[in-house]
N, C-alpha and C. Protein backbone atom coordinates (compact mmCIF):
# COMPACT_ATOMS: atom_id res chain seq x y z
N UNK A 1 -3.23 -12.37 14.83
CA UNK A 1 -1.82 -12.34 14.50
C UNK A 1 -1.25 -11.06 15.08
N UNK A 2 -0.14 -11.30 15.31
CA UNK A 2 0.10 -9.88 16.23
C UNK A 2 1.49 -8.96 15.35
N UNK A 3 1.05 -7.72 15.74
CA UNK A 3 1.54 -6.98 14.90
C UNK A 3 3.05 -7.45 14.79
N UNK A 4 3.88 -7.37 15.49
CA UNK A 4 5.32 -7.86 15.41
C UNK A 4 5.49 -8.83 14.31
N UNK A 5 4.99 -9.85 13.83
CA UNK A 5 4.78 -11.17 13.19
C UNK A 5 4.10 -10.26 12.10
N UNK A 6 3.48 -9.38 11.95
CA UNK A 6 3.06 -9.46 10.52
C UNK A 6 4.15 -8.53 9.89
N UNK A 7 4.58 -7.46 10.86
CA UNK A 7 5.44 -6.85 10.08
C UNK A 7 6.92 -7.45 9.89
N UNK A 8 7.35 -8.41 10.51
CA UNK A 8 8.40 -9.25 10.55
C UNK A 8 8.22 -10.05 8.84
N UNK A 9 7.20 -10.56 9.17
CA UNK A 9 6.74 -11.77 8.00
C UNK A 9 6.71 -10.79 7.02
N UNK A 10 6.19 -9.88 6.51
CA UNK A 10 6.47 -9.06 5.49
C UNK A 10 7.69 -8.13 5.02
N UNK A 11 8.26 -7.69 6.13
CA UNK A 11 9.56 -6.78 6.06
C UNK A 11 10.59 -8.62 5.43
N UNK A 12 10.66 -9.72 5.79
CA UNK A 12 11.02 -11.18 5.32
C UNK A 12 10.82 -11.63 3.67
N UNK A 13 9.46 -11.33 3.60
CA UNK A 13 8.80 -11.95 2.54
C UNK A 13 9.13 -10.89 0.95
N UNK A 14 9.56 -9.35 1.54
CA UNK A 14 9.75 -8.35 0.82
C UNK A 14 11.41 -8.51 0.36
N UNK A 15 11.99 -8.92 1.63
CA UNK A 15 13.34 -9.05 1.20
C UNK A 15 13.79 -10.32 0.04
N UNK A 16 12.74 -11.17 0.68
CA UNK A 16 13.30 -12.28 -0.35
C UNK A 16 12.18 -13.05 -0.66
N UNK A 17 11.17 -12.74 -1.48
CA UNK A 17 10.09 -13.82 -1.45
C UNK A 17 9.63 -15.16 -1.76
N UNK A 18 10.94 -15.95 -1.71
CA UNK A 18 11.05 -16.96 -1.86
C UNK A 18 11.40 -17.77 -0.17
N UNK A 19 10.97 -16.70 0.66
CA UNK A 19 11.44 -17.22 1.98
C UNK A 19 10.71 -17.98 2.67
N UNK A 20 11.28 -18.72 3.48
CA UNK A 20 10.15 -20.33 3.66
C UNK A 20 9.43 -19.47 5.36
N UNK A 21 8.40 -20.37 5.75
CA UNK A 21 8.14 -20.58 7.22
C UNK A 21 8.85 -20.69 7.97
N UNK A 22 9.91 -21.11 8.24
CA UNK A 22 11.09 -21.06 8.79
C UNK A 22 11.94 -19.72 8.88
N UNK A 23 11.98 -19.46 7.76
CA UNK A 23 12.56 -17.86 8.03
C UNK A 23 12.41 -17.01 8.53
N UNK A 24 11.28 -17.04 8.26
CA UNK A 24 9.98 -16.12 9.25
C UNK A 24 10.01 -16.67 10.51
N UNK A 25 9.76 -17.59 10.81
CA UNK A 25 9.55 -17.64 12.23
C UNK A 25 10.66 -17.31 12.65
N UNK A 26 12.12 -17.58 12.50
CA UNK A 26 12.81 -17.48 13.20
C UNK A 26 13.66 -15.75 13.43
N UNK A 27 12.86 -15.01 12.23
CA UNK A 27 13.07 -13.81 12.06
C UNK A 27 11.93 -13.15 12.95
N UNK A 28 10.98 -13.82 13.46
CA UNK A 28 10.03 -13.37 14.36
C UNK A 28 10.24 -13.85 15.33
N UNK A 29 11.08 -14.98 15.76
CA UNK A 29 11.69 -15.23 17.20
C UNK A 29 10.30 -16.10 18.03
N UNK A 30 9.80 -16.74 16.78
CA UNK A 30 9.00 -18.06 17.85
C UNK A 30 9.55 -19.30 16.89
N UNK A 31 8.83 -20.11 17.40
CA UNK A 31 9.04 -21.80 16.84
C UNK A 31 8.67 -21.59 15.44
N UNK A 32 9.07 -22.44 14.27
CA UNK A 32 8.59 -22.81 13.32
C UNK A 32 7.03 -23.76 13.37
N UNK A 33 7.01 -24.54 14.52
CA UNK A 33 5.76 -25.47 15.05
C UNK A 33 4.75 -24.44 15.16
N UNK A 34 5.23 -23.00 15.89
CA UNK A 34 4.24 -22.30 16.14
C UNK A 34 3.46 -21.41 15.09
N UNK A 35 4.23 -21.19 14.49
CA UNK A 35 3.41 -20.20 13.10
C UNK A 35 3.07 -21.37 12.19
N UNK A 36 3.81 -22.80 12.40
CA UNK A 36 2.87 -23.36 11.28
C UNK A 36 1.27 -24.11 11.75
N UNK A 37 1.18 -23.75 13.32
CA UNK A 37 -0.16 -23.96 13.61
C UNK A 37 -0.87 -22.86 13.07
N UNK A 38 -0.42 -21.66 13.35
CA UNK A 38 -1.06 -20.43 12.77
C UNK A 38 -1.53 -20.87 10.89
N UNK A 39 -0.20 -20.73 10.74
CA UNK A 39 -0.78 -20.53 9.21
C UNK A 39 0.65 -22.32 8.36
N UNK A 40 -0.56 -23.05 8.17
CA UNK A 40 0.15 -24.14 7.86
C UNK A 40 0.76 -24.42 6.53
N UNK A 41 0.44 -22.92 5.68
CA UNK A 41 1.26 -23.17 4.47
C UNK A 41 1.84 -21.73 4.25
N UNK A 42 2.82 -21.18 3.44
CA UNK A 42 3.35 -20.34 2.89
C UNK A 42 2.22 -19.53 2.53
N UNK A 43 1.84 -20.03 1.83
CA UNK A 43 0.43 -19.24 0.85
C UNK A 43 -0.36 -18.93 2.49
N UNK A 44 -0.89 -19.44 2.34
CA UNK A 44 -2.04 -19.31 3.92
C UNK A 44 -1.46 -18.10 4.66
N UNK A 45 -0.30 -17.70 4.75
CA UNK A 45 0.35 -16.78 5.30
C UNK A 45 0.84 -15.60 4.67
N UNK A 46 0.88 -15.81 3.45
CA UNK A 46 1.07 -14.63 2.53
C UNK A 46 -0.04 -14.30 1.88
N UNK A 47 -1.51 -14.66 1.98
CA UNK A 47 -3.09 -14.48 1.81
C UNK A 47 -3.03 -13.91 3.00
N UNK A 48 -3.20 -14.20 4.98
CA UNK A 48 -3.26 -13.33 5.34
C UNK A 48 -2.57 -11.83 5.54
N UNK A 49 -1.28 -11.54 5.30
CA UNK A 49 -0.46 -10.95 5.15
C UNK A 49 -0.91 -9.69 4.08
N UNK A 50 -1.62 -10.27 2.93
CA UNK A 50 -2.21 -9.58 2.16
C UNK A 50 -3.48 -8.39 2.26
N UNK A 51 -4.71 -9.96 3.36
CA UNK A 51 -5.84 -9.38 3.69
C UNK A 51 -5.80 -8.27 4.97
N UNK A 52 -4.25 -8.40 5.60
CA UNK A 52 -4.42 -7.96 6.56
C UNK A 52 -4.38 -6.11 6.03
N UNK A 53 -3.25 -6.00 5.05
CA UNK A 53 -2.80 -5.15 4.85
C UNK A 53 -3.60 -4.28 3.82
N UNK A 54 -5.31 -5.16 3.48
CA UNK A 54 -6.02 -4.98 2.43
C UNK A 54 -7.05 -4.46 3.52
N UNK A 55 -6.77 -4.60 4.80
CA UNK A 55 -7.93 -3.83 6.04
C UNK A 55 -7.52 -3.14 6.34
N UNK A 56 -6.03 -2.41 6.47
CA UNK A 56 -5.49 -0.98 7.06
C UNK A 56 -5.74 -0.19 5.84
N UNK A 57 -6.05 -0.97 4.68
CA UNK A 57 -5.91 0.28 2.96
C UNK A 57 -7.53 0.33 3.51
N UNK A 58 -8.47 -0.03 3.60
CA UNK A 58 -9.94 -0.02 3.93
C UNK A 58 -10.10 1.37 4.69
N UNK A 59 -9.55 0.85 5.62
CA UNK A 59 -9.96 1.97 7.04
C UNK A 59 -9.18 2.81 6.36
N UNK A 60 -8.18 3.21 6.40
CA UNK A 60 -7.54 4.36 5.87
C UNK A 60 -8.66 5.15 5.00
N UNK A 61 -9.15 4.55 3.82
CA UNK A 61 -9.94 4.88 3.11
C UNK A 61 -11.36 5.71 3.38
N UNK A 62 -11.83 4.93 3.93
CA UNK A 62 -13.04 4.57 5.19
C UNK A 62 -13.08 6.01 5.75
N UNK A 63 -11.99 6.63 6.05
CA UNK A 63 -11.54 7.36 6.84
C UNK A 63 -11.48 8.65 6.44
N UNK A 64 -11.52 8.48 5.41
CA UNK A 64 -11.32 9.64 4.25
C UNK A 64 -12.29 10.58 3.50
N UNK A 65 -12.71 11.81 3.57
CA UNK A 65 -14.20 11.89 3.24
C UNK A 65 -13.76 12.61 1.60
N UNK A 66 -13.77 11.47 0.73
CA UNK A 66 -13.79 11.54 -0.95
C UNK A 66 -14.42 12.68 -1.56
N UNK A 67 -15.79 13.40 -0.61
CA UNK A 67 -16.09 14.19 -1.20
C UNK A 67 -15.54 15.90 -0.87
N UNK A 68 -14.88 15.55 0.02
CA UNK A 68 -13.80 16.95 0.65
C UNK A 68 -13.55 17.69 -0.91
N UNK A 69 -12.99 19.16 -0.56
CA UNK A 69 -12.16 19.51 -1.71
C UNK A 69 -11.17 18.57 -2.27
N UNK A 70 -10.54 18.34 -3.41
CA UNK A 70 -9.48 17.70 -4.05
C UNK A 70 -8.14 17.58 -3.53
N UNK A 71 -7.15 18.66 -2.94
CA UNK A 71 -6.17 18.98 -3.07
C UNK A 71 -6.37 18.56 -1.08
N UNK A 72 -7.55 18.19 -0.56
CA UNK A 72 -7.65 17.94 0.75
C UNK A 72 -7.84 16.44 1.01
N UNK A 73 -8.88 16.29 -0.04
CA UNK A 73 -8.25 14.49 0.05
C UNK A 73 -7.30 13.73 -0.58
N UNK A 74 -6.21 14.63 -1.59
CA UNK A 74 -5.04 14.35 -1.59
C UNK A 74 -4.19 14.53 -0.77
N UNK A 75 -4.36 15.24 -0.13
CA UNK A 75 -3.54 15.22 1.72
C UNK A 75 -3.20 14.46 2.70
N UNK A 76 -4.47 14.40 2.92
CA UNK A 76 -5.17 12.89 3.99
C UNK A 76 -4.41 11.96 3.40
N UNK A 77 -5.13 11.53 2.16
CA UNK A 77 -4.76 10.25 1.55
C UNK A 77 -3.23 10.00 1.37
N UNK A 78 -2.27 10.97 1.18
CA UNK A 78 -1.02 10.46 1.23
C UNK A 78 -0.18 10.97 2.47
N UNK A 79 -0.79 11.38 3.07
CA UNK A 79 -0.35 11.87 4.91
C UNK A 79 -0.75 10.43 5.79
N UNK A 80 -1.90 9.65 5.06
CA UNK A 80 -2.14 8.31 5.31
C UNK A 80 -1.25 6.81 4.99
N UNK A 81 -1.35 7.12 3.68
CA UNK A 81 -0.67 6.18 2.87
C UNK A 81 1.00 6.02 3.35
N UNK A 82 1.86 7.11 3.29
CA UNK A 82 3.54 7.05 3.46
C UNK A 82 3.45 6.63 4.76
N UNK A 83 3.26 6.32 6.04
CA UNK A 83 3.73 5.39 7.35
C UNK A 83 3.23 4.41 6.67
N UNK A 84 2.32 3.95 6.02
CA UNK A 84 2.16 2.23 6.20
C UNK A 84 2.60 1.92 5.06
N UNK A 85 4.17 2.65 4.62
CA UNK A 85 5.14 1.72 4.05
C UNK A 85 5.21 0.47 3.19
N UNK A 86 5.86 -0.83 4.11
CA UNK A 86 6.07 -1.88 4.05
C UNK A 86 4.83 -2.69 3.70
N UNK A 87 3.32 -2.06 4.60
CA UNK A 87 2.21 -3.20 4.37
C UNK A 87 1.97 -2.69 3.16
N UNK A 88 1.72 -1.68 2.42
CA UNK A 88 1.27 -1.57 1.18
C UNK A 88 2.50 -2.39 0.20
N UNK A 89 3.54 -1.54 0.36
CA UNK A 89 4.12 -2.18 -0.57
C UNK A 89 4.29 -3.72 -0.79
N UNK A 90 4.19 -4.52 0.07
CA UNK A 90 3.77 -5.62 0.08
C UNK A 90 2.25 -6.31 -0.96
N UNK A 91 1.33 -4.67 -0.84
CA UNK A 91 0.47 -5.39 -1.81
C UNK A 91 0.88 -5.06 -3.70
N UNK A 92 1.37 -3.92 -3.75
CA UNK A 92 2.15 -3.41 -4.35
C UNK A 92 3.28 -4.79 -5.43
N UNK A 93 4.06 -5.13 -4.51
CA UNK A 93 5.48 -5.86 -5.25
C UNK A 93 5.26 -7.30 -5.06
N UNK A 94 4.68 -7.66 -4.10
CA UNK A 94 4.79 -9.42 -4.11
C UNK A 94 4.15 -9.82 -5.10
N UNK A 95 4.97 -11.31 -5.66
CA UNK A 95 4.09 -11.50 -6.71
C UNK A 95 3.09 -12.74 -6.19
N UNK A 96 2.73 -13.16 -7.21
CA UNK A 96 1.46 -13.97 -7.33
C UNK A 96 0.14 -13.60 -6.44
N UNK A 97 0.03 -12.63 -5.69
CA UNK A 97 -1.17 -12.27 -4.76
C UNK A 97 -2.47 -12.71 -5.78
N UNK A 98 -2.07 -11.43 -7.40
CA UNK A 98 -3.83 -12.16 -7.88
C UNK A 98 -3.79 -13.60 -7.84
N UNK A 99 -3.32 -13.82 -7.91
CA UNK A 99 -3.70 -15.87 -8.08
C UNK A 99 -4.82 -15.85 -6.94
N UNK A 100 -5.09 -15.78 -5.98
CA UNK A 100 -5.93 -15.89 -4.94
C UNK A 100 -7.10 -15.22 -5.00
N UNK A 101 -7.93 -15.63 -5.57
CA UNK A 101 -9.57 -15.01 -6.09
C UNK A 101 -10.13 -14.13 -5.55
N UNK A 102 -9.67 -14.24 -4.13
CA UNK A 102 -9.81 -13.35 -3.07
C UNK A 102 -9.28 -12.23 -2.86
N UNK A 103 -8.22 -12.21 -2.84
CA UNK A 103 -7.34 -11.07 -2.55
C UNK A 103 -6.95 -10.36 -3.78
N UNK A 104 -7.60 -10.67 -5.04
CA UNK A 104 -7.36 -10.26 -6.38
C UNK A 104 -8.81 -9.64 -6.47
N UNK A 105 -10.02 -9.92 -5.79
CA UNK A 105 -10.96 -8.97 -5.73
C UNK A 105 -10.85 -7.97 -5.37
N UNK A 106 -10.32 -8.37 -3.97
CA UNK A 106 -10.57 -7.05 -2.57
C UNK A 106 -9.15 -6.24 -3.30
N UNK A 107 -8.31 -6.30 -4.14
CA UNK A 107 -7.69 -5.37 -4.41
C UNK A 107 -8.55 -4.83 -6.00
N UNK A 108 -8.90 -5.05 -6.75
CA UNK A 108 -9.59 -4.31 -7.57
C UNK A 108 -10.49 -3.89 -6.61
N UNK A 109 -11.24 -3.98 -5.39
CA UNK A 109 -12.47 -3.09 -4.97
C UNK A 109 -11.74 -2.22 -4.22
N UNK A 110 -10.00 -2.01 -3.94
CA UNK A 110 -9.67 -1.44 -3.56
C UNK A 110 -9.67 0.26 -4.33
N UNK A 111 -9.21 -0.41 -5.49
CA UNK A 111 -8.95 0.92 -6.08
C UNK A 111 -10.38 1.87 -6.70
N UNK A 112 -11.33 1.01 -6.34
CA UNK A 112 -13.02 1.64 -7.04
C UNK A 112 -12.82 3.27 -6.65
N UNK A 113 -12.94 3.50 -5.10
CA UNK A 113 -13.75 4.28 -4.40
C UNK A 113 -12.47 5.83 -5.23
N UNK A 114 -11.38 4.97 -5.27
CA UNK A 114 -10.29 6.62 -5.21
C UNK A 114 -10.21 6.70 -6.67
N UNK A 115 -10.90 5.51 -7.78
CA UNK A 115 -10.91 5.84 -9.38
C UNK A 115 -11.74 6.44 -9.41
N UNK A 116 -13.15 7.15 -8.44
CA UNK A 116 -13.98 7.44 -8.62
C UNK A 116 -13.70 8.48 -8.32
N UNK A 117 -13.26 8.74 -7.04
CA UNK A 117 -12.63 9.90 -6.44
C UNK A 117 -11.84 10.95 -7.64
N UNK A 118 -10.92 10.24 -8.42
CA UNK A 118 -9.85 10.96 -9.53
C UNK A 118 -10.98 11.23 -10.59
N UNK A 119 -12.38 10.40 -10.79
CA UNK A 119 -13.05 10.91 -12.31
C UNK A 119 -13.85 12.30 -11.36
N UNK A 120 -14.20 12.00 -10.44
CA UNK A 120 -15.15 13.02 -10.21
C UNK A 120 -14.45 14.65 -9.82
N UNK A 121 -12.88 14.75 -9.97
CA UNK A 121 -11.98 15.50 -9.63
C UNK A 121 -11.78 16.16 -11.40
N UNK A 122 -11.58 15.09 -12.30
CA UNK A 122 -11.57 15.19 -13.34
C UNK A 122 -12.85 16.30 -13.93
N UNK A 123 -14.08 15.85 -14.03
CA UNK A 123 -15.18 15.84 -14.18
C UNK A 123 -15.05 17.50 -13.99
N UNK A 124 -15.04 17.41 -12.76
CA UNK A 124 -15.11 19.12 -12.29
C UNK A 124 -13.82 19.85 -12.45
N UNK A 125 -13.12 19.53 -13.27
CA UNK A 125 -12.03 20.59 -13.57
C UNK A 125 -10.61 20.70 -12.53
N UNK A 126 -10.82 19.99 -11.34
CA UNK A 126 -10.19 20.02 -10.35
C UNK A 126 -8.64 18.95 -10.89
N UNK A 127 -8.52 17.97 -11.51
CA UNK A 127 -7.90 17.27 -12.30
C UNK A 127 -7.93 17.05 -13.45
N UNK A 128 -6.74 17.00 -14.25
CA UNK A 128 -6.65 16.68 -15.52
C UNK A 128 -7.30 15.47 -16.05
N UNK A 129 -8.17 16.12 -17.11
CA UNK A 129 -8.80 15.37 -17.48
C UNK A 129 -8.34 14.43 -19.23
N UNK A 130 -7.61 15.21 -19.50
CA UNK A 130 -6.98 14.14 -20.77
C UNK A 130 -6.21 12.88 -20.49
N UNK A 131 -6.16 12.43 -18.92
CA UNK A 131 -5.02 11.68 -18.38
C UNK A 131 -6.23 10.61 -18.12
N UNK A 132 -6.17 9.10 -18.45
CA UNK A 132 -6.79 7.80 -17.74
C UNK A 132 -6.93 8.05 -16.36
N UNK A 133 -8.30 7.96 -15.56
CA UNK A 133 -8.01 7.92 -14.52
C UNK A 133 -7.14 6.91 -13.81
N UNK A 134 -6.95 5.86 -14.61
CA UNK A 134 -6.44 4.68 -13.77
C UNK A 134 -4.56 5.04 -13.87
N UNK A 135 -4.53 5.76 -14.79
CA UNK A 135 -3.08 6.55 -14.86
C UNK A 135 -2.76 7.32 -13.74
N UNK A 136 -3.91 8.94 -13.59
CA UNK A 136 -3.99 9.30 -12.55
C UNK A 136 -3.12 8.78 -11.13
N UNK A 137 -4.04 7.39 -10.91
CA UNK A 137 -4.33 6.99 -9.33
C UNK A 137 -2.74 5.97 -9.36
N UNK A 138 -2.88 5.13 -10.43
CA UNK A 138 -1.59 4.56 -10.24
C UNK A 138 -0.13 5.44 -10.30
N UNK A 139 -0.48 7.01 -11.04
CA UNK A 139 0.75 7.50 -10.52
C UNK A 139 0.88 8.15 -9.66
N UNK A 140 -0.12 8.35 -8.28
CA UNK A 140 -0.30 8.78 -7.27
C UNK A 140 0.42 7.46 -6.53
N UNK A 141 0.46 6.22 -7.02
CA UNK A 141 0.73 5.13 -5.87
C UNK A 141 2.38 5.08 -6.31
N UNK A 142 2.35 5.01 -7.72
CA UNK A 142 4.10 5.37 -7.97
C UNK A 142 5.20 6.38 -7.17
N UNK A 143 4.24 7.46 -6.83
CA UNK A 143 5.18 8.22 -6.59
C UNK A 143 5.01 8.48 -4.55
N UNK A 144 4.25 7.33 -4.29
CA UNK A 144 4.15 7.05 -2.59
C UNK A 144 5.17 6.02 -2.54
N UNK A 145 5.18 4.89 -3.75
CA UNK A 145 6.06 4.14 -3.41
C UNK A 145 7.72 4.54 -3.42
N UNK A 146 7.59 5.49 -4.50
CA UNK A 146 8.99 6.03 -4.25
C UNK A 146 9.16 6.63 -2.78
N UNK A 147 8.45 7.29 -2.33
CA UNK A 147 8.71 8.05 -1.28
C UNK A 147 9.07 6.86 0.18
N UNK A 148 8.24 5.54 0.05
CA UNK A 148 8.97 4.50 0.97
C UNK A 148 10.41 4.24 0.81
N UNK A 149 10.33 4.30 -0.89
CA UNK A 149 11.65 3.64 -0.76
C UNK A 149 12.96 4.94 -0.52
N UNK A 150 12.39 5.86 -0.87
CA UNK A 150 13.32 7.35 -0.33
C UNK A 150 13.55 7.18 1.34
N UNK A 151 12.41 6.77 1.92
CA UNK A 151 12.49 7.06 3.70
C UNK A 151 13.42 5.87 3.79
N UNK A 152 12.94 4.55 3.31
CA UNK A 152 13.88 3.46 4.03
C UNK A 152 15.38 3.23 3.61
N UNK A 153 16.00 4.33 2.73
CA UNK A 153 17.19 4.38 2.06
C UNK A 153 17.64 5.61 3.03
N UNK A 154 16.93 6.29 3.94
CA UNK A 154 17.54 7.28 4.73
C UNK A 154 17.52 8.55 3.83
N UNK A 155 17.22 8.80 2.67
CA UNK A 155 17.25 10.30 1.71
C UNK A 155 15.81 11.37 2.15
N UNK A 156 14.97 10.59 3.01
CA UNK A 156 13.70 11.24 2.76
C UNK A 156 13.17 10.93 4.35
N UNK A 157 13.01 12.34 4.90
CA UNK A 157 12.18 12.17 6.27
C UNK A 157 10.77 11.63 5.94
N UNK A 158 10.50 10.83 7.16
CA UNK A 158 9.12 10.74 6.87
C UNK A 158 7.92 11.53 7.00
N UNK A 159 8.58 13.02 7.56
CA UNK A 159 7.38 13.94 7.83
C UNK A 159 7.07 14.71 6.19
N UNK A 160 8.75 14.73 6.11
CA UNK A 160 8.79 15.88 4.56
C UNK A 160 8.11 15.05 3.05
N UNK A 161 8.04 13.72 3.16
CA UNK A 161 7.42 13.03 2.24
C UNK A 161 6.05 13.33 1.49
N UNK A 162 4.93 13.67 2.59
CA UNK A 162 3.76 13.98 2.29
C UNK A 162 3.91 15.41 1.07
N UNK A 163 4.41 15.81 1.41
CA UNK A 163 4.42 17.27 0.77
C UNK A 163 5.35 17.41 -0.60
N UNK A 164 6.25 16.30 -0.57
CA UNK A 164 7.40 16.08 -1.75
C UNK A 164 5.98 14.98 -2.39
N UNK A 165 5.52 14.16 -2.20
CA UNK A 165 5.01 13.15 -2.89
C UNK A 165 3.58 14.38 -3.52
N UNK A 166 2.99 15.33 -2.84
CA UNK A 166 1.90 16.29 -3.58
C UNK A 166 2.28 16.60 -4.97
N UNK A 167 3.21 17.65 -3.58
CA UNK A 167 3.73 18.67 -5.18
C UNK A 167 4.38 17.98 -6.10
N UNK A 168 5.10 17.01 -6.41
CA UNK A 168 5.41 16.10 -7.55
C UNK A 168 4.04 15.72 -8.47
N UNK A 169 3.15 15.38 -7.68
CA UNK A 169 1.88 14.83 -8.67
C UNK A 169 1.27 15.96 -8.96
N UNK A 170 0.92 17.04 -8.35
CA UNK A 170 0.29 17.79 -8.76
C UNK A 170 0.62 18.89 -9.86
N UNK A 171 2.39 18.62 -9.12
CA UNK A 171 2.82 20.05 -10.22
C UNK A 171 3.58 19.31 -11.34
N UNK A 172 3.81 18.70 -10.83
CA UNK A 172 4.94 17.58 -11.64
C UNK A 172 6.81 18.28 -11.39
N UNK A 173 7.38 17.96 -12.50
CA UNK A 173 8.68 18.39 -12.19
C UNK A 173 9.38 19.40 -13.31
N UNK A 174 8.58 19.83 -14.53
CA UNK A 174 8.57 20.47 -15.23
C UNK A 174 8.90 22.09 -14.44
N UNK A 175 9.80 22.94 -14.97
CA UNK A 175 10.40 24.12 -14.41
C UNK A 175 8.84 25.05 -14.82
């Protein structure tokens, strides 16, 4: 599937997710015949759409050495995370994704490696430890998602993000 088409089909599917095959295609500028050889149902296309965007969160990850200092693989990780925008948030806001056994795994095995990452940060003093880790990590993803939606509203460069999305989690907003 080629990149144009996935980010079309998702930047589509985000705006209105009730949007048919048709929309998409024609918001991607081929045939409707042609993407429905590709992907012959809605679902079929919003499963890959999912998995695709469940292999750039991988590698990203992948990519990342968890056992770095703390405050360094919080860096990476959201110097990573804010360009790929739209594909996350896509895993993020669309609904029904868990329905698909599949893509409701590979996103719980998504979040293993960086809940582990936040206890073992915890553990050693490096993070607060009275806080759920799963609190932690999901308000690390809260406050990336704000920062998409800051860049694509025009309030928020995308370079200055990384560094507004830290110091918010780390320091918080308390004077």
């Amino acid at each position: 599937m080629s990149v144009h088409l996935l980010e079309t089909a998702t930047r589509v599917l985000l705006a209105d997710p009730s949007a048919s095959l048709g929309d998409v295609a024609k918001a991607a500028g081929i045939g409707r015949t042609t993407l429905h050889k590709r992907y012959p149902t809605r679902q079929d296309l919003v499963v890959a759409l999912a998995n695709s965007a469940l292999d750039v969160v991988d590698q990203a990850i992948d990519g990342i050495d968890l056992t770095a200092p703390t405050h360094e693989v919080l860096d990476r990780l959201v110097t990573t995370l804010v360009p790929m925008g739209p594909r996350l948030e896509f895993l993020l806001r669309f609904p029904g994704l868990e329905q698909d056994p599949r893509v409701a795994a590979r996103l719980a095995r998504m979040d293993q490696p960086l809940l582990e990452f936040v206890k073992t940060g915890q553990d050693h003093g490096r993070l607060r430890a009275d806080l759920p880790t799963w609190w932690v990590l999901d308000t690390l993803y809260a406050v990336v998602y704000s920062a998409w939606e800051s860049i694509a509203a025009g309030r928020l460069a995308p370079l200055d993000a990384p560094k507004l999305v830290l110091t918010t989690v780390l320091k918080g907003v308390q004077a």
